[in-house]
N, C-alpha and C. Protein backbone atom coordinates (compact mmCIF):
# COMPACT_ATOMS: atom_id res chain seq x y z
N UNK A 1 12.28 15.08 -14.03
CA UNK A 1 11.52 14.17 -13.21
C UNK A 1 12.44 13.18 -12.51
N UNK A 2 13.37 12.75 -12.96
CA UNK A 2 14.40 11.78 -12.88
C UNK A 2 15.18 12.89 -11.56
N UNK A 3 15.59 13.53 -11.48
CA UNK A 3 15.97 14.72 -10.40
C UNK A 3 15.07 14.53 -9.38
N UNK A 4 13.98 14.99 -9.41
CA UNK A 4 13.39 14.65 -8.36
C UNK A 4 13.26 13.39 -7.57
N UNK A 5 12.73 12.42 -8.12
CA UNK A 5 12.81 10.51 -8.18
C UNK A 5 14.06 10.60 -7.11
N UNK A 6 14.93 11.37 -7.32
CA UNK A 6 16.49 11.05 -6.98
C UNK A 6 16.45 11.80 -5.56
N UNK A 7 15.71 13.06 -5.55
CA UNK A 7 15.67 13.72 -3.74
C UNK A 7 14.84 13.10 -3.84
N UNK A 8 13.75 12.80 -3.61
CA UNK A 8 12.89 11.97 -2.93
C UNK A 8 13.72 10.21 -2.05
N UNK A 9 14.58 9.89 -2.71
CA UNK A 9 15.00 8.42 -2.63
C UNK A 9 16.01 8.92 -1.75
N UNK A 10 16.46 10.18 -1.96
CA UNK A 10 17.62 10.74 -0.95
C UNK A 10 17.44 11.23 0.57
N UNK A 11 16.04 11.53 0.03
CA UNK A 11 15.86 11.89 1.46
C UNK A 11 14.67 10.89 2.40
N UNK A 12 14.03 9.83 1.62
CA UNK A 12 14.10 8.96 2.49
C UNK A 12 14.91 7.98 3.12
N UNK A 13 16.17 8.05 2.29
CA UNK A 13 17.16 7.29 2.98
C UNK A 13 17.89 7.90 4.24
N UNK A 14 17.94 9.23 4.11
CA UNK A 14 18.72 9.98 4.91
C UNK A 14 17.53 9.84 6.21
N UNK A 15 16.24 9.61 6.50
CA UNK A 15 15.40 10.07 7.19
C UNK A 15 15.53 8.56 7.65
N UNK A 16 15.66 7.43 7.08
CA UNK A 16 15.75 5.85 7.31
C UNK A 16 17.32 5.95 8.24
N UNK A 17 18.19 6.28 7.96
CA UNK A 17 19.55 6.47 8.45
C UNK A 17 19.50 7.27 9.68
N UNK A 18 18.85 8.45 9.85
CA UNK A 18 18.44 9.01 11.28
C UNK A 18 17.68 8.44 12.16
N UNK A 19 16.27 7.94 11.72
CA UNK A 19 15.75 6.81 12.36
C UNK A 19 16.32 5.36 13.07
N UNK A 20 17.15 5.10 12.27
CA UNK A 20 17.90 3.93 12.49
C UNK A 20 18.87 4.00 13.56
N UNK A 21 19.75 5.46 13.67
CA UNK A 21 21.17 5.72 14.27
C UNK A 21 20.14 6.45 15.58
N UNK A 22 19.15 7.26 15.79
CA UNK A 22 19.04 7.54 16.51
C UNK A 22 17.73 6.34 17.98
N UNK A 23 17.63 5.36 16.92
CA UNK A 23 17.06 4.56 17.83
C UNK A 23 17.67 3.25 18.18
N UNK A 24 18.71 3.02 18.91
CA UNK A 24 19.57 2.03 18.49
C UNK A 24 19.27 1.14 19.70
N UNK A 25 18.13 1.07 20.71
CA UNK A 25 17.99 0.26 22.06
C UNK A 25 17.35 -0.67 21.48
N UNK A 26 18.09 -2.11 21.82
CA UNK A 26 17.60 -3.24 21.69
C UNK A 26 16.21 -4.07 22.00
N UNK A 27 15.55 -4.00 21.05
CA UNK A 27 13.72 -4.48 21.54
C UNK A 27 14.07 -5.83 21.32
N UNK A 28 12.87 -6.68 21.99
CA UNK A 28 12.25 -7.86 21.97
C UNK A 28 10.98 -7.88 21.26
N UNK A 29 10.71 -8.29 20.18
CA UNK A 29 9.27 -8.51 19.27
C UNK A 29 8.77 -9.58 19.58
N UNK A 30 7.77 -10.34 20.51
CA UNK A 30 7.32 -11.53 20.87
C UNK A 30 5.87 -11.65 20.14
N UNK A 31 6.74 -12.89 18.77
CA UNK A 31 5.50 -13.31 17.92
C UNK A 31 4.70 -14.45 18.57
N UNK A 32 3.87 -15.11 17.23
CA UNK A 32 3.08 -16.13 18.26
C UNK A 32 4.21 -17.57 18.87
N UNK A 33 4.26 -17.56 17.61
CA UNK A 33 6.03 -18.64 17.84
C UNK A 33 6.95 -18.31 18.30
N UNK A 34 7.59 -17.38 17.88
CA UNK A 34 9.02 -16.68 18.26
C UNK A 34 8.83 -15.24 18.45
N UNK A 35 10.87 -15.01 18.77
CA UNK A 35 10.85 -13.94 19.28
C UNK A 35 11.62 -13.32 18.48
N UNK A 36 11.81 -11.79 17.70
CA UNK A 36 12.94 -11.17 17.17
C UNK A 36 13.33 -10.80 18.09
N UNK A 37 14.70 -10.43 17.77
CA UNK A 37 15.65 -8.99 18.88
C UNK A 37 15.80 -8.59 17.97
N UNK A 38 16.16 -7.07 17.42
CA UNK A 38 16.39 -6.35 16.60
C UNK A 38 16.55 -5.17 17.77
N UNK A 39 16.44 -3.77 17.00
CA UNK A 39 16.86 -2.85 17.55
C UNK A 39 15.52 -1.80 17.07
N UNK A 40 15.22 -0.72 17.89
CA UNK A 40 13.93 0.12 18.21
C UNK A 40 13.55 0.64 16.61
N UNK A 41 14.82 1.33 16.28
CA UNK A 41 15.08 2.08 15.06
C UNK A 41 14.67 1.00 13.90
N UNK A 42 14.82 0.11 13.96
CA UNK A 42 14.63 -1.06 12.73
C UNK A 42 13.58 -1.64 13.04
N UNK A 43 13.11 -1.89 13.92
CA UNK A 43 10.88 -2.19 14.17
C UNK A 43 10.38 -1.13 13.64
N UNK A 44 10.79 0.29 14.22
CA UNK A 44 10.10 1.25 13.30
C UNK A 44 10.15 1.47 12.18
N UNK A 45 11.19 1.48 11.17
CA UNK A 45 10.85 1.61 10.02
C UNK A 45 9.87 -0.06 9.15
N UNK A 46 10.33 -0.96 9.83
CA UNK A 46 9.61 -2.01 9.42
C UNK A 46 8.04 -2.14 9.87
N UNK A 47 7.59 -1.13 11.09
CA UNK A 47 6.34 -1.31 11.03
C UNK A 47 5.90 -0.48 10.11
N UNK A 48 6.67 0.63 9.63
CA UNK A 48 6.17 2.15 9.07
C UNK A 48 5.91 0.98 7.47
N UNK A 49 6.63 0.17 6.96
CA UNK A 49 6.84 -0.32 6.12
C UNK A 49 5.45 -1.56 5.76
N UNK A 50 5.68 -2.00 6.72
CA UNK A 50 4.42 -3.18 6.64
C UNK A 50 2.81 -2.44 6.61
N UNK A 51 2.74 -1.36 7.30
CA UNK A 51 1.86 -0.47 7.22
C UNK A 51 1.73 0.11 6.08
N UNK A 52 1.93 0.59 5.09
CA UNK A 52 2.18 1.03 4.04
C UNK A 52 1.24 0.31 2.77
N UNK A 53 2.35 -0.94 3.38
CA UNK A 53 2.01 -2.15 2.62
C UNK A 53 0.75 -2.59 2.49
N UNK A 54 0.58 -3.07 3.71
CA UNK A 54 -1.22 -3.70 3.95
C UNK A 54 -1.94 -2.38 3.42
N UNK A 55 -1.92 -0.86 3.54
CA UNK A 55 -2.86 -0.02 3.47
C UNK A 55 -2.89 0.37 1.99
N UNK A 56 -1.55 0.07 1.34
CA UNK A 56 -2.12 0.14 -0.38
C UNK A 56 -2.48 -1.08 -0.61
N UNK A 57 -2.64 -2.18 -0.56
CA UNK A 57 -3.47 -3.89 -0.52
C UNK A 57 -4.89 -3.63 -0.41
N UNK A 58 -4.93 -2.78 0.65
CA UNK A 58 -6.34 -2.74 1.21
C UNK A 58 -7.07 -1.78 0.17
N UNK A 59 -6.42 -0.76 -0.30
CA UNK A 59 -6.93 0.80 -1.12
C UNK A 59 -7.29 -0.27 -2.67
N UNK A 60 -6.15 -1.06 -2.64
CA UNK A 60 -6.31 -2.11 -4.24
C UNK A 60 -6.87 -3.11 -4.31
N UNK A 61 -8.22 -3.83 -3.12
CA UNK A 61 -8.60 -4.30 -2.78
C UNK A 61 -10.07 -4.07 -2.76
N UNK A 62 -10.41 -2.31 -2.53
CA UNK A 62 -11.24 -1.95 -2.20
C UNK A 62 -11.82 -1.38 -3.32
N UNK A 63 -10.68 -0.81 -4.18
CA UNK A 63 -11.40 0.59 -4.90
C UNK A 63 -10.85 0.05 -6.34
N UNK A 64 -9.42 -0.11 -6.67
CA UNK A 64 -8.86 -0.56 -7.95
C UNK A 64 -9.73 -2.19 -8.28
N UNK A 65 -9.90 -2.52 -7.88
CA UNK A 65 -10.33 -3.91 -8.31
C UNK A 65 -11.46 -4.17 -8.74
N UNK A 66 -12.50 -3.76 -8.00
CA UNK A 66 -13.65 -3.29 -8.50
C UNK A 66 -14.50 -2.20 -9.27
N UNK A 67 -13.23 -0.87 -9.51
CA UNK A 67 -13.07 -0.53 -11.05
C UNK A 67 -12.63 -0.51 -12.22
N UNK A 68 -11.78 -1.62 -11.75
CA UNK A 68 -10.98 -2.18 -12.91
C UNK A 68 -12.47 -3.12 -13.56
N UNK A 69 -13.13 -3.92 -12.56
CA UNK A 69 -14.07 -4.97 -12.81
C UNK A 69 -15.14 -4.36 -13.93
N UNK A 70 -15.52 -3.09 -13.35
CA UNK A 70 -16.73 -1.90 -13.87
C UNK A 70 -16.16 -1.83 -15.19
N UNK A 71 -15.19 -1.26 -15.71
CA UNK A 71 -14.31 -0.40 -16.71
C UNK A 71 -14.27 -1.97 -17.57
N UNK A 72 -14.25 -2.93 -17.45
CA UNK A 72 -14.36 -4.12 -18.23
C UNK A 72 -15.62 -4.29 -19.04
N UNK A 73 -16.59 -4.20 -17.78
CA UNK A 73 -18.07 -4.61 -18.09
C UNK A 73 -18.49 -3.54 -19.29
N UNK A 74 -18.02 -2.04 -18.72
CA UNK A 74 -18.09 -0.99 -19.88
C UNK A 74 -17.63 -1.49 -21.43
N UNK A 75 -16.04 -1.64 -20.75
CA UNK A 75 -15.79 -2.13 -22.65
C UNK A 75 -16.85 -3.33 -23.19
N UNK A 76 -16.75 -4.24 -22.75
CA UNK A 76 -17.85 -5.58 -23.23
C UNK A 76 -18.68 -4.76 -23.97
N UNK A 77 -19.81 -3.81 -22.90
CA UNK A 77 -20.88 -3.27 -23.53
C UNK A 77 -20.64 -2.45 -24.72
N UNK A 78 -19.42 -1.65 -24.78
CA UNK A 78 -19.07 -0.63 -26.01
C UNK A 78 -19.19 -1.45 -27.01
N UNK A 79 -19.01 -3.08 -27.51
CA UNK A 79 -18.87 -3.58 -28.33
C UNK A 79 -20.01 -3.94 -28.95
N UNK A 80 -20.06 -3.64 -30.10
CA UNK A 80 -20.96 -3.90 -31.19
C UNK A 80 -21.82 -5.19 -30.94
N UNK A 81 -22.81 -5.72 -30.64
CA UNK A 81 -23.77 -7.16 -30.52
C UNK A 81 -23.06 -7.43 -29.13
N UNK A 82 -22.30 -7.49 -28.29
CA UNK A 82 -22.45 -7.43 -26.86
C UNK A 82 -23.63 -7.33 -25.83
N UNK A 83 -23.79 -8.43 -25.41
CA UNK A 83 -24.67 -7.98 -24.34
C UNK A 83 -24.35 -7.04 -22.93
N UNK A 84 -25.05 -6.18 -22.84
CA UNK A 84 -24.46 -5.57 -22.07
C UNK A 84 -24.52 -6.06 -20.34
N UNK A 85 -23.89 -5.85 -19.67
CA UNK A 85 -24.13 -6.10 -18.25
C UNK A 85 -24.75 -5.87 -17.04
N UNK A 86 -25.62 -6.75 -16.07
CA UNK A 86 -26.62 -5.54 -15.82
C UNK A 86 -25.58 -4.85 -14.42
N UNK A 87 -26.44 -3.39 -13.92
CA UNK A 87 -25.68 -2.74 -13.45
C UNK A 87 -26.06 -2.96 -12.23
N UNK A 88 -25.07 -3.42 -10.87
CA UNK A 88 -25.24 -3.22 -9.87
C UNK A 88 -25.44 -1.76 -8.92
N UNK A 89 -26.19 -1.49 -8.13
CA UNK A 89 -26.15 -0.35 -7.32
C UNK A 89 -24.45 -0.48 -6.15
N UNK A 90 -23.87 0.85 -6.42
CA UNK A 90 -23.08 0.88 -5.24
C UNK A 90 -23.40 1.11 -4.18
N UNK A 91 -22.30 0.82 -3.52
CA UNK A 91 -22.64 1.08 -1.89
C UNK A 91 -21.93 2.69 -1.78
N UNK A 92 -21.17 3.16 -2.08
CA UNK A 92 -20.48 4.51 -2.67
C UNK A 92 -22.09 5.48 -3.28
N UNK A 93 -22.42 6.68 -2.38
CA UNK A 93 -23.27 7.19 -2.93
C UNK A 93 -22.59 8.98 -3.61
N UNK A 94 -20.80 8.91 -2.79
CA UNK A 94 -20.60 9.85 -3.75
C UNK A 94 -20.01 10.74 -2.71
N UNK A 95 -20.87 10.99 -1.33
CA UNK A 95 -20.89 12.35 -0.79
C UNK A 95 -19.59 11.80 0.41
């Protein structure tokens, strides 16, 4: 498993290193305040990156959090003299 872990890390670096070398024209990023200069190749992997980011936030936001919440309420109820919790309807019908 550790082998693999290792091409995987290898070959996104190598794919980060082509990206990088083959986009090397100088951009302007005009924020609300300021401005970066950086270079084409390095916005892209940083948007590919920030994207990533926000979209597992959003997946752990949406779906982990509120079955983590469920899977709680369950244990409570498994417990002996516990009251149990009442059950909300989802908005998730499945299909």
């Amino acid at each position: 498993m550790k082998a693999v872990r290792l091409l995987i890390l290898l070959a996104v670096l190598v794919g980060g290193l082509v990206i990088g070398s083959l986009n090397s024209q100088p951009v302007d990023v005009s924020l609300a305040f300021w401005a970066l200069k950086t270079t084409s190749g390095i916005a892209i992997i940083v948007s590919l990156l920030l994207g990533a980011l926000v979209g597992g936030g959003l997946v752990v936001a949406g779906m982990v959090v509120p079955l983590y919440a469920k899977l709680r309420r369950a244990n409570k109820a498994a417990v002996p003299g516990a009251v149990p919790a009442p059950q909300t309807p989802s908005p998730f019908d499945g299909r």
